[in-house]
N, C-alpha and C. Protein backbone atom coordinates (compact mmCIF):
# COMPACT_ATOMS: atom_id res chain seq x y z
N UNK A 1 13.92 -0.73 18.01
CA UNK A 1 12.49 -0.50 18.10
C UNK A 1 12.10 0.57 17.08
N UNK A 2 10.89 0.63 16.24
CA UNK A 2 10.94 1.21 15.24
C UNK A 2 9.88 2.07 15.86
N UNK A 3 9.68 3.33 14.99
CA UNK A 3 9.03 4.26 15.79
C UNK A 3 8.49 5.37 14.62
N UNK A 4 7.58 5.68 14.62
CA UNK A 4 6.84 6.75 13.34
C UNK A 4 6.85 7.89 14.14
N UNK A 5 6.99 9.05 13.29
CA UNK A 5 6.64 10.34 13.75
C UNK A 5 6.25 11.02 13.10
N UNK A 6 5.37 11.68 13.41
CA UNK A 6 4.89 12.66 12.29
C UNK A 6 4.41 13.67 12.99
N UNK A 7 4.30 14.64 11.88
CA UNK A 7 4.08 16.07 11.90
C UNK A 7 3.65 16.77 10.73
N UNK A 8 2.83 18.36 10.48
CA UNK A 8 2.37 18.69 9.82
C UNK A 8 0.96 19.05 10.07
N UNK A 9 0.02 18.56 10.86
CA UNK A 9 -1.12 18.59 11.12
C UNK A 9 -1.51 20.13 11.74
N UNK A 10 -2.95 20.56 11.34
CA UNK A 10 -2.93 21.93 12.00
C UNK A 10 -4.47 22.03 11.77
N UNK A 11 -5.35 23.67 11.76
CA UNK A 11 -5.99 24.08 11.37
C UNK A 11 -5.86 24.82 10.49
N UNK A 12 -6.69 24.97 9.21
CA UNK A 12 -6.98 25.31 7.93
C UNK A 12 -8.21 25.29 7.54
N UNK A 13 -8.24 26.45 6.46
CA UNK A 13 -9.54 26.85 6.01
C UNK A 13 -10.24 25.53 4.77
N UNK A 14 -11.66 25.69 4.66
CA UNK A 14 -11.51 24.61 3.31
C UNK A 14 -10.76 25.40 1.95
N UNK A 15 -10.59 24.91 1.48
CA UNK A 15 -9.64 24.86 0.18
C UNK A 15 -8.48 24.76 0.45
N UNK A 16 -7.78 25.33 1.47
CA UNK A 16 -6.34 25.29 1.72
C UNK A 16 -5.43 24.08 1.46
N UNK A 17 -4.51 23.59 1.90
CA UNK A 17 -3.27 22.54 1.95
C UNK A 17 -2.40 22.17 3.42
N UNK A 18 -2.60 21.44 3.56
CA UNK A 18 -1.62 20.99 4.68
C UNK A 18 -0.55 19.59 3.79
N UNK A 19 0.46 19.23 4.71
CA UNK A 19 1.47 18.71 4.20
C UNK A 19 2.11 18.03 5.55
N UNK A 20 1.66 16.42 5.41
CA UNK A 20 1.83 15.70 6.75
C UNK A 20 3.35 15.02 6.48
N UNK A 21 3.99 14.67 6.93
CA UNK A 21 5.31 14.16 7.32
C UNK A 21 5.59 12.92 8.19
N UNK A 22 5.83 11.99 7.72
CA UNK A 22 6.26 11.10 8.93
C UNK A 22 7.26 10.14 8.76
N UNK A 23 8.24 10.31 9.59
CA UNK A 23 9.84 9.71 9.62
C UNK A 23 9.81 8.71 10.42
N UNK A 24 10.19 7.20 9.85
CA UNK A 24 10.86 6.30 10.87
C UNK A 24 11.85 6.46 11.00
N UNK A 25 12.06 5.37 12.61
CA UNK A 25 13.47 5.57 12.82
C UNK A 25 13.32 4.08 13.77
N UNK A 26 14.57 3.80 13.93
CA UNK A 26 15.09 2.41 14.21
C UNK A 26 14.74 0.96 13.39
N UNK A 27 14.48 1.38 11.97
CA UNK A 27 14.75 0.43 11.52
C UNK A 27 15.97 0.77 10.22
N UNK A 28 16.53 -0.46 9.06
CA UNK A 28 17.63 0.15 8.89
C UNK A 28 17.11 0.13 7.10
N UNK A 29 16.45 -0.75 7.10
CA UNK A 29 15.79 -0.99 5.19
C UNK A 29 14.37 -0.23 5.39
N UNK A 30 14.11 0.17 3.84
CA UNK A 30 12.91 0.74 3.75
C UNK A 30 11.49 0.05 4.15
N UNK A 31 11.06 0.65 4.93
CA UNK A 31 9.40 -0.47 5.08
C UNK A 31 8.81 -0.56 3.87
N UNK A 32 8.70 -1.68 3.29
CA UNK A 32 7.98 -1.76 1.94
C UNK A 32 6.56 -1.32 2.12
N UNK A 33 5.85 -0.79 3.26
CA UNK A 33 4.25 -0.39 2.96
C UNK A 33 4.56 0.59 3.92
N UNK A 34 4.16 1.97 3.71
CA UNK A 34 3.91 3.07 4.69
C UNK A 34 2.76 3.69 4.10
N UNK A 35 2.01 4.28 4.94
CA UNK A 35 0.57 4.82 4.17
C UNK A 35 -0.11 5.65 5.06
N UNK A 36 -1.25 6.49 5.29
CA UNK A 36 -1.91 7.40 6.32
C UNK A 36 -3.33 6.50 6.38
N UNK A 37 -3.84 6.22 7.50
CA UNK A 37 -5.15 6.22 8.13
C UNK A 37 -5.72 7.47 8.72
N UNK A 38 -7.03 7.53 8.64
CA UNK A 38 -7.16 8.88 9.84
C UNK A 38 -8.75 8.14 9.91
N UNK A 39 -9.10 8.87 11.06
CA UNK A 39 -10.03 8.72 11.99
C UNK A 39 -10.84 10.00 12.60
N UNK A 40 -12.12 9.87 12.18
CA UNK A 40 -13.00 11.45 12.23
C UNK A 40 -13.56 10.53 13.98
N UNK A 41 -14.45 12.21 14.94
CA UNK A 41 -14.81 11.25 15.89
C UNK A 41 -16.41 10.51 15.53
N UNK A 42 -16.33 9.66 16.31
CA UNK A 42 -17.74 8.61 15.72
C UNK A 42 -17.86 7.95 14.48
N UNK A 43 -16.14 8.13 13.58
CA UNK A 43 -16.16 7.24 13.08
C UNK A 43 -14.75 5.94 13.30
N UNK A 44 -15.47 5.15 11.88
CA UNK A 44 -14.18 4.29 12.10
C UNK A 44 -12.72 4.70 11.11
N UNK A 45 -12.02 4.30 11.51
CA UNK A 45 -10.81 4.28 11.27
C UNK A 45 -10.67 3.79 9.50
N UNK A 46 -10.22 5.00 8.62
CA UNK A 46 -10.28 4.75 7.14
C UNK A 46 -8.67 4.96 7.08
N UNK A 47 -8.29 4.10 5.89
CA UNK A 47 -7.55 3.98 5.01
C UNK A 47 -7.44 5.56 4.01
N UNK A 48 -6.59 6.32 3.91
CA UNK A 48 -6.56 7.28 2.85
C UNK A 48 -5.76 7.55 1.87
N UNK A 49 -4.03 6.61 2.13
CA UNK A 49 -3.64 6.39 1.05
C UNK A 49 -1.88 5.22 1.49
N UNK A 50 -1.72 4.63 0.59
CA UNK A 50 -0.34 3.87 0.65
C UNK A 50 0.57 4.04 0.00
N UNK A 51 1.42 3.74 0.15
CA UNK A 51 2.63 3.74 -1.12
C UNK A 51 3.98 2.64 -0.97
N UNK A 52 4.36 1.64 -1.54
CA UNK A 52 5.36 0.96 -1.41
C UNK A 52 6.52 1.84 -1.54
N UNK A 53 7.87 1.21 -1.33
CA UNK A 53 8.94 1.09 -1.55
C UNK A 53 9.30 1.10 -2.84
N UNK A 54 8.99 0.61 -3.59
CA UNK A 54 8.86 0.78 -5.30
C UNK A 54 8.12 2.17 -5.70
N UNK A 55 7.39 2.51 -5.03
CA UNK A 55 6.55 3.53 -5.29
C UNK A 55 5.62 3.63 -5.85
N UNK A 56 5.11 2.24 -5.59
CA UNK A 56 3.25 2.09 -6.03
C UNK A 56 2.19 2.54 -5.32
N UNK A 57 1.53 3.10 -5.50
CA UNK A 57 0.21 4.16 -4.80
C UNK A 57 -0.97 4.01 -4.76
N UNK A 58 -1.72 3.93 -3.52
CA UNK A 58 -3.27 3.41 -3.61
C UNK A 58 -3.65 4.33 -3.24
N UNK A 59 -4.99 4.70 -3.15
CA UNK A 59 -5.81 6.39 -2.40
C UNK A 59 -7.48 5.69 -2.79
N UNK A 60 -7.95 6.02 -1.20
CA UNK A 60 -8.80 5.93 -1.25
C UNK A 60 -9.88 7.05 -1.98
N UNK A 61 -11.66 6.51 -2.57
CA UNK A 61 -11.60 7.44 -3.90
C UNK A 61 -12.35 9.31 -3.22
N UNK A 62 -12.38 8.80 -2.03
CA UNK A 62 -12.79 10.27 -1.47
C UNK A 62 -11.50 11.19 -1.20
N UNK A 63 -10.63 10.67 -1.71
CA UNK A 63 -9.44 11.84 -1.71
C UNK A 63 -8.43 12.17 -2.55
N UNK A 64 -8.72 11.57 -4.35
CA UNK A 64 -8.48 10.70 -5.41
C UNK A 64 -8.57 12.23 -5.96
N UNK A 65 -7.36 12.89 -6.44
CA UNK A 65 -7.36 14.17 -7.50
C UNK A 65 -6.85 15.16 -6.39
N UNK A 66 -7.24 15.12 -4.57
CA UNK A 66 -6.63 15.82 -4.14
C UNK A 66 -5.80 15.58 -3.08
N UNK A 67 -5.23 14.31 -2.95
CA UNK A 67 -3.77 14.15 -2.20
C UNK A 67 -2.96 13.69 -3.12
N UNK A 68 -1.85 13.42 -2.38
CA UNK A 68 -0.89 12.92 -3.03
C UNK A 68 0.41 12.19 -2.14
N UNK A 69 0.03 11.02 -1.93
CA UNK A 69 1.51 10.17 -0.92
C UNK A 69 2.75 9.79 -1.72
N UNK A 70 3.73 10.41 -1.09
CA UNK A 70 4.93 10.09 -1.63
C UNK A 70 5.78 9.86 -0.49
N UNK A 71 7.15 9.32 -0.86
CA UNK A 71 8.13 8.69 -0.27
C UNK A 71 9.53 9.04 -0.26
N UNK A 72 10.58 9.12 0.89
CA UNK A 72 11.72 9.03 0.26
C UNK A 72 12.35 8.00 1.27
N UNK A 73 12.76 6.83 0.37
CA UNK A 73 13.38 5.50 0.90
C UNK A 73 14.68 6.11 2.23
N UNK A 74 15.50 6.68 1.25
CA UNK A 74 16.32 6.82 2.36
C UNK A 74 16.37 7.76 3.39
N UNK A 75 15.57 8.11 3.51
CA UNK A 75 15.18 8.81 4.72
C UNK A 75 14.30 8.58 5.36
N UNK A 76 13.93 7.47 4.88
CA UNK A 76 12.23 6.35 5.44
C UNK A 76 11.17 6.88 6.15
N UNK A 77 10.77 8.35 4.73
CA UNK A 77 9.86 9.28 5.88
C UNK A 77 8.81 9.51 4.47
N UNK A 78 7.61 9.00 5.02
CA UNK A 78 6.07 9.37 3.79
C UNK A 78 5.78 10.47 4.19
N UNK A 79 5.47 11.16 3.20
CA UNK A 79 4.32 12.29 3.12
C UNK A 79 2.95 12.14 2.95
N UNK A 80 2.42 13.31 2.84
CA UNK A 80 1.05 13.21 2.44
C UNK A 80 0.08 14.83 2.06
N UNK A 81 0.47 14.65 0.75
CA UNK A 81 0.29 16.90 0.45
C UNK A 81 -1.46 16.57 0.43
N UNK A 82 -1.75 17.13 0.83
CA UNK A 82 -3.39 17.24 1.61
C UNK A 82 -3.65 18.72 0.70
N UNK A 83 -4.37 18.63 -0.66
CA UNK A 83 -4.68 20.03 -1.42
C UNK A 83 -6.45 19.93 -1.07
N UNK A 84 -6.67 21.07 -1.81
CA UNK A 84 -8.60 21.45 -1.60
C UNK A 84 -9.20 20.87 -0.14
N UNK A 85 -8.49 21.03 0.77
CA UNK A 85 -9.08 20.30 2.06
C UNK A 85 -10.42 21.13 2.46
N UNK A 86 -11.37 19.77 2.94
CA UNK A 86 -12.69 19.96 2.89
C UNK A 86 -13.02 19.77 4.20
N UNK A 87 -13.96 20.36 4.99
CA UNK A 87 -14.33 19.97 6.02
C UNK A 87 -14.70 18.25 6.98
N UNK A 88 -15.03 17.74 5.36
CA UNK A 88 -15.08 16.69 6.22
C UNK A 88 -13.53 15.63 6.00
N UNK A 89 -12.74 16.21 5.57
CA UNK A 89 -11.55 16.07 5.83
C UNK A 89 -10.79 15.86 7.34
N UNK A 90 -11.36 16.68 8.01
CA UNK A 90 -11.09 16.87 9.84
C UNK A 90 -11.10 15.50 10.06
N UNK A 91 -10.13 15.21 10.79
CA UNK A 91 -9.87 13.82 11.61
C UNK A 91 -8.14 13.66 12.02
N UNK A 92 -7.92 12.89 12.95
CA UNK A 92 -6.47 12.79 13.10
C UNK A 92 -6.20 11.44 12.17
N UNK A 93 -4.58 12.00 11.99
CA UNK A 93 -4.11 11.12 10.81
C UNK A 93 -3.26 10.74 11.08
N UNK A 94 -3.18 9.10 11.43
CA UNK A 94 -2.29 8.66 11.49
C UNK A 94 -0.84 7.78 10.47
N UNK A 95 0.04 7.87 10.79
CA UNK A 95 1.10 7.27 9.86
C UNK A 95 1.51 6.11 10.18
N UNK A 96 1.83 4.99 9.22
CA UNK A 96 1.47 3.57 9.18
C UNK A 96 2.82 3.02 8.77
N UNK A 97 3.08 1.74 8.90
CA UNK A 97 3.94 1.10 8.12
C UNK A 97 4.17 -0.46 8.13
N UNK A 98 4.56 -1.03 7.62
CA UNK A 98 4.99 -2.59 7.67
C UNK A 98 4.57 -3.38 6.67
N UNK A 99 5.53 -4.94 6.78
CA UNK A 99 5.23 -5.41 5.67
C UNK A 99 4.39 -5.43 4.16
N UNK A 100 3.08 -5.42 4.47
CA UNK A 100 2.28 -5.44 3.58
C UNK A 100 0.96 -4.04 4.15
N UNK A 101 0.05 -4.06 3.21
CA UNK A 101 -1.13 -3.11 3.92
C UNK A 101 -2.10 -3.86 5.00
N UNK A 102 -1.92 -5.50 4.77
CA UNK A 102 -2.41 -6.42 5.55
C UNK A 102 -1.74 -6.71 6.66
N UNK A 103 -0.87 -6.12 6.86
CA UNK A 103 0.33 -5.84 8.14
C UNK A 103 0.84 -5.55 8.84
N UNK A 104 -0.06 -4.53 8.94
CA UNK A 104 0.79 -3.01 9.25
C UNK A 104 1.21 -3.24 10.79
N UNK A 105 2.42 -3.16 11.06
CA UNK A 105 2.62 -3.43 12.58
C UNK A 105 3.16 -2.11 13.45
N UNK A 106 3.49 -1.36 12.46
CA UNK A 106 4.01 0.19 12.78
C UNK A 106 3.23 1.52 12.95
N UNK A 107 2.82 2.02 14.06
CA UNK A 107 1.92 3.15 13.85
C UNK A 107 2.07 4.65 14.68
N UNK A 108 1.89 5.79 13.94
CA UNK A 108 2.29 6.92 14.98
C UNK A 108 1.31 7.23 15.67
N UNK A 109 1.64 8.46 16.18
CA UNK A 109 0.89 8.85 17.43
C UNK A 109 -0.64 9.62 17.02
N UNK A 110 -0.36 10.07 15.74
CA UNK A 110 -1.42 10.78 15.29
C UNK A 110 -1.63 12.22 15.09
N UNK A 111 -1.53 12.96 13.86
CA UNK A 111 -1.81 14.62 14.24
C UNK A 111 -3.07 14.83 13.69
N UNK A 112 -3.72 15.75 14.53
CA UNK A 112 -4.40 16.19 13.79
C UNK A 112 -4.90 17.62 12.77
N UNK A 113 -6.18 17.29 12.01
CA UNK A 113 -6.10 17.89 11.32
C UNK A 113 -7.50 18.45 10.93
N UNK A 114 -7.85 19.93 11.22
CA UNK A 114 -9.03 20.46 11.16
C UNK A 114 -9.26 21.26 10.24
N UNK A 115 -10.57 21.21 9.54
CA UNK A 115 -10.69 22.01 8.87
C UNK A 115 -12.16 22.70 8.46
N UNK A 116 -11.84 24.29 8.67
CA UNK A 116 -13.30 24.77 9.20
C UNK A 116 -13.04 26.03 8.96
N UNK A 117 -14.30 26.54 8.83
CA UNK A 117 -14.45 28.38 8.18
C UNK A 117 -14.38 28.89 9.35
């Protein structure tokens, strides 16, 4: 049974950095799609960035210059370095994975992540 975890999530000022983490476990090959969603309240559920197994990278463009998703296969755990964080940044973020981005069958629990003067 495959299972995401993550961690990293906190409170922070705007401009600061947080640095999200999330490790599978019980599966044995790399998930070719792992990526972060997050979710502010009253809204819907956005896409914020992907990254294959190859290490191809999508980011949505409201966070385009200040994240950055990366990967390490064998340890089948994505990141996500969260720089200049902005208030409306705040939302929990969840960590994703599976086949394709049209796929995703893998999802964590969610941390969140606030950010406010």
């Amino acid at each position: 049974q495959v299972q995401l975890g993550e961690s990293g999530g906190g409170l922070v000022q705007p401009g600061e950095s947080l640095r999200l983490s999330c490790a599978a476990s019980g599966i044995i090959f790399a998930i070719p799609v792992m990526g972060w969603y997050r979710q502010a309240p009253g809204k819907e559920r956005e896409l914020v960035a992907i990254i294959t197994s190859g290490g191809t990278t999508n980011y949505a463009d409201f966070v385009k210059g200040r994240f950055t998703i990366s990967r390490d296969n064998a340890k089948n755990t994505v990141y996500l370095q969260m720089n200049s964080l902005k208030p409306e940044d705040t939302a929990v973020y969840y960590c994703s994975g599976g086949p394709t981005v049209r796929s995703i069958r893998y999802w964590g629990q969610g941390t969140q992540v606030t950010v406010s003067s």
